[in-house]
C-alpha atoms as a PDB file:
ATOM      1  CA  UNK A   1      32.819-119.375  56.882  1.00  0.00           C
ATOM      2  CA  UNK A   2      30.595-122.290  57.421  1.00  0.00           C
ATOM      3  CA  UNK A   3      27.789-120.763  58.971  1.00  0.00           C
ATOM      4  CA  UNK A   4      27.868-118.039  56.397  1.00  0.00           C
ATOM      5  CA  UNK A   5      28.117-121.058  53.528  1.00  0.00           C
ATOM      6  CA  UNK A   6      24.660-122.448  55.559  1.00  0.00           C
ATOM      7  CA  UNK A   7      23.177-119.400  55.872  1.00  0.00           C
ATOM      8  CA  UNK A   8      23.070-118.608  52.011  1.00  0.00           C
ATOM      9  CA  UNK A   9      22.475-122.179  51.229  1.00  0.00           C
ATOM     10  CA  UNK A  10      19.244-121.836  53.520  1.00  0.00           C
ATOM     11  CA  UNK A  11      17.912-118.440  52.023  1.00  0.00           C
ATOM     12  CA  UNK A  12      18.555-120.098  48.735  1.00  0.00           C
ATOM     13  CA  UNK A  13      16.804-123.320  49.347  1.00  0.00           C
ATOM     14  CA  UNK A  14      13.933-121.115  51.011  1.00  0.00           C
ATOM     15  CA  UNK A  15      14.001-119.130  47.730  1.00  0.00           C
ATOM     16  CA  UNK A  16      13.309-122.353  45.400  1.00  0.00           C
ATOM     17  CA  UNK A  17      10.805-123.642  47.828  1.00  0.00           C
ATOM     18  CA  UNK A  18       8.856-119.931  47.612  1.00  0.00           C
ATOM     19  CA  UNK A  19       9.121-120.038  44.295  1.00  0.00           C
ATOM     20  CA  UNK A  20       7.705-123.487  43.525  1.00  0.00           C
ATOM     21  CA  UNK A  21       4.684-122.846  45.803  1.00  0.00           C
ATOM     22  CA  UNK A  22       3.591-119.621  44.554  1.00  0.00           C
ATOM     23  CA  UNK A  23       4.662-120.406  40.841  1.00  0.00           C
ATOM     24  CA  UNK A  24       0.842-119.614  39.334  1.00  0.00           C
ATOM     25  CA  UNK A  25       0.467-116.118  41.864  1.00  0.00           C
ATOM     26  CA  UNK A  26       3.976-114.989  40.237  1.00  0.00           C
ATOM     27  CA  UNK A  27       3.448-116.221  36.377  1.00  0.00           C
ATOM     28  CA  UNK A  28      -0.335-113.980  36.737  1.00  0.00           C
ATOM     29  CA  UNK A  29       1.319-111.438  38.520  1.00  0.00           C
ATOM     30  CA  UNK A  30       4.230-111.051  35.166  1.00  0.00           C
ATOM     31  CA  UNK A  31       2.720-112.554  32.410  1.00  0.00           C
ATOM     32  CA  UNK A  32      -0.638-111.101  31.008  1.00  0.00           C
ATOM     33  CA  UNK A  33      -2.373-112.262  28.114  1.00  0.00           C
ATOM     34  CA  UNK A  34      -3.536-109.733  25.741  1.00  0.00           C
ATOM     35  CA  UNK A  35      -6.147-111.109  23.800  1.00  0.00           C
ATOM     36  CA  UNK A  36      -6.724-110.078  20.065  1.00  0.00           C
ATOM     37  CA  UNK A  37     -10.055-112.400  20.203  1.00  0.00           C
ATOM     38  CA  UNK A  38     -11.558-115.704  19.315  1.00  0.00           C
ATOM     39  CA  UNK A  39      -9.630-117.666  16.965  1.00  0.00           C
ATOM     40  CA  UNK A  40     -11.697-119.366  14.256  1.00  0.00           C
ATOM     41  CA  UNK A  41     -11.015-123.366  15.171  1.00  0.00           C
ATOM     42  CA  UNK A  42     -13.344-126.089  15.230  1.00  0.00           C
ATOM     43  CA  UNK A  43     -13.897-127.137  19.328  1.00  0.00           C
ATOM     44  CA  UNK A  44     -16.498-129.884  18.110  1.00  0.00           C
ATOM     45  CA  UNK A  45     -16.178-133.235  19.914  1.00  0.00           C
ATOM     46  CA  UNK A  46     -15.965-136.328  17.985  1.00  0.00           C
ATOM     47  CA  UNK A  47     -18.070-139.476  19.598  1.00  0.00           C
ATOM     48  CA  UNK A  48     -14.644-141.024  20.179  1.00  0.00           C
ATOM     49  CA  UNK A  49     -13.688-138.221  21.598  1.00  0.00           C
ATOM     50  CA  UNK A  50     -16.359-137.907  23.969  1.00  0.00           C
ATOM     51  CA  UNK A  51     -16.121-141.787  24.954  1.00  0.00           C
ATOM     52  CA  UNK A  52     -12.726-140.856  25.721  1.00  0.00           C
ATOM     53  CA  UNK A  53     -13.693-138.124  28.023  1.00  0.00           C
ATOM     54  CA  UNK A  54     -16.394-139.965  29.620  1.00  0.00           C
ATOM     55  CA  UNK A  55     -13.998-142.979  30.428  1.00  0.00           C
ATOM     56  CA  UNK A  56     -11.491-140.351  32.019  1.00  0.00           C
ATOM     57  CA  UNK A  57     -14.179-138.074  33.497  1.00  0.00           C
ATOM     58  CA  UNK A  58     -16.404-140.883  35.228  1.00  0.00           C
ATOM     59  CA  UNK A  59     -14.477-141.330  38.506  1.00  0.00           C
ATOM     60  CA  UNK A  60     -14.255-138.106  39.180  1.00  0.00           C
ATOM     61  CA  UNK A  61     -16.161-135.949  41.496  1.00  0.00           C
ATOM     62  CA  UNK A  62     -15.636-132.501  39.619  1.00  0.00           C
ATOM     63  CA  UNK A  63     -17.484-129.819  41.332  1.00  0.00           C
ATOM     64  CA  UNK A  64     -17.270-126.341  39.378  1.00  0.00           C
ATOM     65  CA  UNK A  65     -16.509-124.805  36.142  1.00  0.00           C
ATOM     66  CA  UNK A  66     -12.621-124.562  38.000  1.00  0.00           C
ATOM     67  CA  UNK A  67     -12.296-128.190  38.578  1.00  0.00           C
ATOM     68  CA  UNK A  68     -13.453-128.389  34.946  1.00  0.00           C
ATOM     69  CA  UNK A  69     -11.255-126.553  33.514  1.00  0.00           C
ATOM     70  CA  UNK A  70      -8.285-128.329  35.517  1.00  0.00           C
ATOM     71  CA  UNK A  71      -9.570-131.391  34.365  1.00  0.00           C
ATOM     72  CA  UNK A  72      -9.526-130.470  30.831  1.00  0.00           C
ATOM     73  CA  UNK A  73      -5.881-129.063  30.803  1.00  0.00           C
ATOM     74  CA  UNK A  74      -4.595-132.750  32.617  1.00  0.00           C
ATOM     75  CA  UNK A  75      -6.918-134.758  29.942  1.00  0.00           C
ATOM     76  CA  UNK A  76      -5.231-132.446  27.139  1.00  0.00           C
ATOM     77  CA  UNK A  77      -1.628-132.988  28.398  1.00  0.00           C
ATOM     78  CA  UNK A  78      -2.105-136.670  29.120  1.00  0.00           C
ATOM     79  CA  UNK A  79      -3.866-136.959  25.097  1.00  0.00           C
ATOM     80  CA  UNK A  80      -1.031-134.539  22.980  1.00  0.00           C
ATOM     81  CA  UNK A  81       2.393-133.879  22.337  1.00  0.00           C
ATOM     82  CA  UNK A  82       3.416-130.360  22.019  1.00  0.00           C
ATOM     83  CA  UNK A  83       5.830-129.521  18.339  1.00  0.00           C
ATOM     84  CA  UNK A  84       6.900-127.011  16.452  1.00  0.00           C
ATOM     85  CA  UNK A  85       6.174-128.976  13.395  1.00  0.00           C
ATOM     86  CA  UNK A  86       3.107-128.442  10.849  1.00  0.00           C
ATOM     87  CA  UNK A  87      -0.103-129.866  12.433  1.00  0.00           C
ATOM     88  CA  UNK A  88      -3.857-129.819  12.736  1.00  0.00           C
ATOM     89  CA  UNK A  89      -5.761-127.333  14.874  1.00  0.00           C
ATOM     90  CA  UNK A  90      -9.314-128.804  15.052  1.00  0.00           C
ATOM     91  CA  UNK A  91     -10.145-130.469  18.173  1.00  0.00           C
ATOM     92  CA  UNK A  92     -11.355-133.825  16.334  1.00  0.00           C
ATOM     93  CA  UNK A  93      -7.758-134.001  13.915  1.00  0.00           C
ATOM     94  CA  UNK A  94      -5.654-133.272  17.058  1.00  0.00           C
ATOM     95  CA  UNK A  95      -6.803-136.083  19.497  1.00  0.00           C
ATOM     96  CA  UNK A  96      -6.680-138.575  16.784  1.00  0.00           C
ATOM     97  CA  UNK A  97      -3.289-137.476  15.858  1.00  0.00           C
ATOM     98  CA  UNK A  98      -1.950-136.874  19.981  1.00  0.00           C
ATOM     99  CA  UNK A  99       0.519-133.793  18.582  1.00  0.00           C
ATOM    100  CA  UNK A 100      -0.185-130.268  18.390  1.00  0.00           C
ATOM    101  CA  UNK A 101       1.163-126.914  19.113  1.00  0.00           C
ATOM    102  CA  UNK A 102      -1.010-124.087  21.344  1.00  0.00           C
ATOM    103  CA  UNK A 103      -3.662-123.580  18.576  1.00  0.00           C
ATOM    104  CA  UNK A 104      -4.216-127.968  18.884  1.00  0.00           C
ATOM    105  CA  UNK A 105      -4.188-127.890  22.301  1.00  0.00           C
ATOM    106  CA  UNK A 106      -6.342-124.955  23.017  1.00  0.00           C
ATOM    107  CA  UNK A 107      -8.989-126.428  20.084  1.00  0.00           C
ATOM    108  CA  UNK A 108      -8.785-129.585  22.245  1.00  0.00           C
ATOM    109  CA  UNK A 109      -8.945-127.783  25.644  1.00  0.00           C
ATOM    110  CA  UNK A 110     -12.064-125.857  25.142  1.00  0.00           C
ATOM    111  CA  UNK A 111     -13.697-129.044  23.475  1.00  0.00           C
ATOM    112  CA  UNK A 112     -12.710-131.455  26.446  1.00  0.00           C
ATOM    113  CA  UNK A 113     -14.103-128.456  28.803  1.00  0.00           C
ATOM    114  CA  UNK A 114     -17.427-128.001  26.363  1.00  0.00           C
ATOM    115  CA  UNK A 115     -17.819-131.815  26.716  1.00  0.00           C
ATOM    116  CA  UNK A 116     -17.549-132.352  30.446  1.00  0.00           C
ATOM    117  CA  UNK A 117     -19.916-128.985  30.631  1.00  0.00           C
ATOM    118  CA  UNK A 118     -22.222-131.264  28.582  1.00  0.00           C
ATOM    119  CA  UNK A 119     -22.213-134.135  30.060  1.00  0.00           C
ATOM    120  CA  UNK A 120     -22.340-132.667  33.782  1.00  0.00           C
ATOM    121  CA  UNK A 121     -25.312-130.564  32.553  1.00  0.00           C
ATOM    122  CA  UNK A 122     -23.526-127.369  32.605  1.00  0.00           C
ATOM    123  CA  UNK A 123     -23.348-126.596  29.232  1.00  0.00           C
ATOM    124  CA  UNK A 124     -26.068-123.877  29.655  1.00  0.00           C
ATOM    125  CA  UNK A 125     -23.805-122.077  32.280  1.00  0.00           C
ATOM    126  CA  UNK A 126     -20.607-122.293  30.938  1.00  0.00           C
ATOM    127  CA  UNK A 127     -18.715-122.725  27.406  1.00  0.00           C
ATOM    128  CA  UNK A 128     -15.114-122.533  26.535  1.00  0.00           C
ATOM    129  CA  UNK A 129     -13.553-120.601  23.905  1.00  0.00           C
ATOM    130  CA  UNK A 130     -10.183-120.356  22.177  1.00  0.00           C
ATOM    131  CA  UNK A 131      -8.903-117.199  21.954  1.00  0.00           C
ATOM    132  CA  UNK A 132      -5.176-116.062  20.714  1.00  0.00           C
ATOM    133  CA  UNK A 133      -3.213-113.184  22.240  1.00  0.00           C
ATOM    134  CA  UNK A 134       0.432-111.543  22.889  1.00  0.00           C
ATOM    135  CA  UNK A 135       2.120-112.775  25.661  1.00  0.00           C
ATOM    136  CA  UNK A 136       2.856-109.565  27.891  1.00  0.00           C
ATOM    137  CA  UNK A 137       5.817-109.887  30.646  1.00  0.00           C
ATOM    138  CA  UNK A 138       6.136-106.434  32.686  1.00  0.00           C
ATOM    139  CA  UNK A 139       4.301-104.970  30.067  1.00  0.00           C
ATOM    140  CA  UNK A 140       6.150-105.453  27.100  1.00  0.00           C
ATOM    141  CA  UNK A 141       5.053-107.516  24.084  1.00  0.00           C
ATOM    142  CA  UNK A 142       7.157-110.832  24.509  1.00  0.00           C
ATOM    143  CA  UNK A 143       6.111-111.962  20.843  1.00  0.00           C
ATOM    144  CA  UNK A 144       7.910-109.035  19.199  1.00  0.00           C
ATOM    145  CA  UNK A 145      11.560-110.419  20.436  1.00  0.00           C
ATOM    146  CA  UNK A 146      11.180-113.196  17.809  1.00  0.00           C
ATOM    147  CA  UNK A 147      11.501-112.839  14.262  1.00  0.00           C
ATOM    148  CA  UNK A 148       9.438-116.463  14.032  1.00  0.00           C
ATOM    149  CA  UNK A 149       5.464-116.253  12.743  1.00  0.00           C
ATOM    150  CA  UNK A 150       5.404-119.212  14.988  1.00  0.00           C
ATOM    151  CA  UNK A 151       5.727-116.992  17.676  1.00  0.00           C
ATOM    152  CA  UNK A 152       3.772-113.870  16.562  1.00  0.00           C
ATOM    153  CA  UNK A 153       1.177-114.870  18.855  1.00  0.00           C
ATOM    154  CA  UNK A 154      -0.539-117.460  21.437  1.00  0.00           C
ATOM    155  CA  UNK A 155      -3.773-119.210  22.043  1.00  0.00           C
ATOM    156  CA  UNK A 156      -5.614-119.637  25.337  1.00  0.00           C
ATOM    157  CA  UNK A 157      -8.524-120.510  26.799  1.00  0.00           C
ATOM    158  CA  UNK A 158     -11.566-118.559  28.236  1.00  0.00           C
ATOM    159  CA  UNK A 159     -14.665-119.510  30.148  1.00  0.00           C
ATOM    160  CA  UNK A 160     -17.407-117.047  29.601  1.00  0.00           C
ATOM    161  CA  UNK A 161     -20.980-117.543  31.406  1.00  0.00           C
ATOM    162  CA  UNK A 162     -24.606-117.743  29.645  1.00  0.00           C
ATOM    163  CA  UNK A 163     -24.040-113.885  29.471  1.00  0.00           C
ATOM    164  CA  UNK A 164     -20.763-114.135  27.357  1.00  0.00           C
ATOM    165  CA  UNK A 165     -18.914-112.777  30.528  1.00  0.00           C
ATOM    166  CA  UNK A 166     -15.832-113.830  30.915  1.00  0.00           C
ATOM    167  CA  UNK A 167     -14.870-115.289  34.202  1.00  0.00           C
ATOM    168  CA  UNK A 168     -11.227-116.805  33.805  1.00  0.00           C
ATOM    169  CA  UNK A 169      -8.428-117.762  31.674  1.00  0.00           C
ATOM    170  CA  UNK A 170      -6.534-121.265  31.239  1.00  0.00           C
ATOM    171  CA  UNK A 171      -3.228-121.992  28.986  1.00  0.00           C
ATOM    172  CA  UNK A 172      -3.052-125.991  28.427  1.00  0.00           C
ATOM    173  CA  UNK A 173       0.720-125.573  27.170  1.00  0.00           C
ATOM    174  CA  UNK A 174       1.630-123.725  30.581  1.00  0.00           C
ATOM    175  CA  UNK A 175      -0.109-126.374  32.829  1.00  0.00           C
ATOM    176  CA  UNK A 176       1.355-129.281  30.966  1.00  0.00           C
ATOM    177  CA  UNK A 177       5.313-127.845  31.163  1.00  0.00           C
ATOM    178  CA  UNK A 178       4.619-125.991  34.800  1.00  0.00           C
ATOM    179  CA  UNK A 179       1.647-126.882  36.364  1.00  0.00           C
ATOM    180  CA  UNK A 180      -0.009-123.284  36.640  1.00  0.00           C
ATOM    181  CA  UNK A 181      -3.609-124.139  36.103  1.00  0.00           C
ATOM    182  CA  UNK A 182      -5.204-120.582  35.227  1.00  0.00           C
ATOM    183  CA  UNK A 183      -3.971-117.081  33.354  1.00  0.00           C
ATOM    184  CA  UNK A 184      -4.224-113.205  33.550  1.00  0.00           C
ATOM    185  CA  UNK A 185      -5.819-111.886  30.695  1.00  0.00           C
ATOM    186  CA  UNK A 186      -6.594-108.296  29.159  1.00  0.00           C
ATOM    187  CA  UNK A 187      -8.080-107.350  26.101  1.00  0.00           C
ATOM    188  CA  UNK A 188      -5.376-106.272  23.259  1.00  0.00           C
ATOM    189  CA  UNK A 189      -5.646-102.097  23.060  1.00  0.00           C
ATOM    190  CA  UNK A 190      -3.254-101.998  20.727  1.00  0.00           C
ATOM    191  CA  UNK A 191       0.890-101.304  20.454  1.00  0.00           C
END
């Protein structure tokens, strides 16, 4: 009975461990982003703002629109508060204020991300944008389940070249409650 106990205790414990190491491989893998599009919200930088960023950004080596991006999503957690509540979505009203919901902390994503781009000299390369989408899991359109216009939908965070390609996908909200620093995406074909 013991070694039975231990032996399911193990698997279990081996489960949790899998789990927590391959959390971003299995939250692509089941959750895909639909996008509808960019979402009209001002990304502009404020000058406090961008002394902000600068004080945060200067000790750091950050090599890559990846590291970037990573950077931008800690800065954004570390600045804002998530709520339900009414609140700003421009970049510039949402850092003053430090609260937001995913539209605020997109807007202040992408403009953190614009801003190191800028200052690194990469803003000719690479440019964020904010985009909004259904949240897909196995497929199905998660947004539907809830009768809340809160929840109709969900903004993101692309990173398109000097094409307009895009390359990859960030969600600030999901990095700042689980760590998972980049998205699947699709574009919406309807449903």
């Amino acid at each position: 009975m013991k070694r039975k106990f231990r032996n399911v205790a193990i698997g279990f414990a081996l489960f949790v461990v899998l789990i927590v190491l391959f959390k971003g491989v299995l939250f692509r893998w089941f959750v895909v982003y639909a996008s509808f599009g960019p979402r009209k919200v001002s990304v502009t930088a404020s000058a406090e703002m961008k002394a902000w960023i600068s004080a945060e950004t200067d000790r750091y080596a950050l090599d890559g629109e990846h590291d970037i991006l990573t950077e931008a999503q800690r800065l954004t957690a570390k600045r804002l508060q998530f709520t339900t509540g009414p609140c700003a979505a421009d970049a510039a009203t949402v850092f003053k204020e430090r609260k937001a919901n995913c539209i605020g902390y997109a807007a202040l994503c992408a403009a953190i991300g614009n801003t190191i781009f800028e200052m690194r000299g990469l803003d000719g390369q690479w440019e964020t944008h904010v985009e909004t989408a259904q949240l897909r899991v196995f497929g199905m359109n998660v947004n539907a389940w809830f009768a809340s216009p809160f929840l109709k939908d969900h903004d993101f965070v692309t990173i398109r070249d000097q094409h307009g390609n895009m390359h990859f996908a960030v969600d600030p909200t999901v990095f700042e409650y689980f760590g998972i620093t980049s998205v699947s995406y699709t574009i919406f074909s309807g449903d």
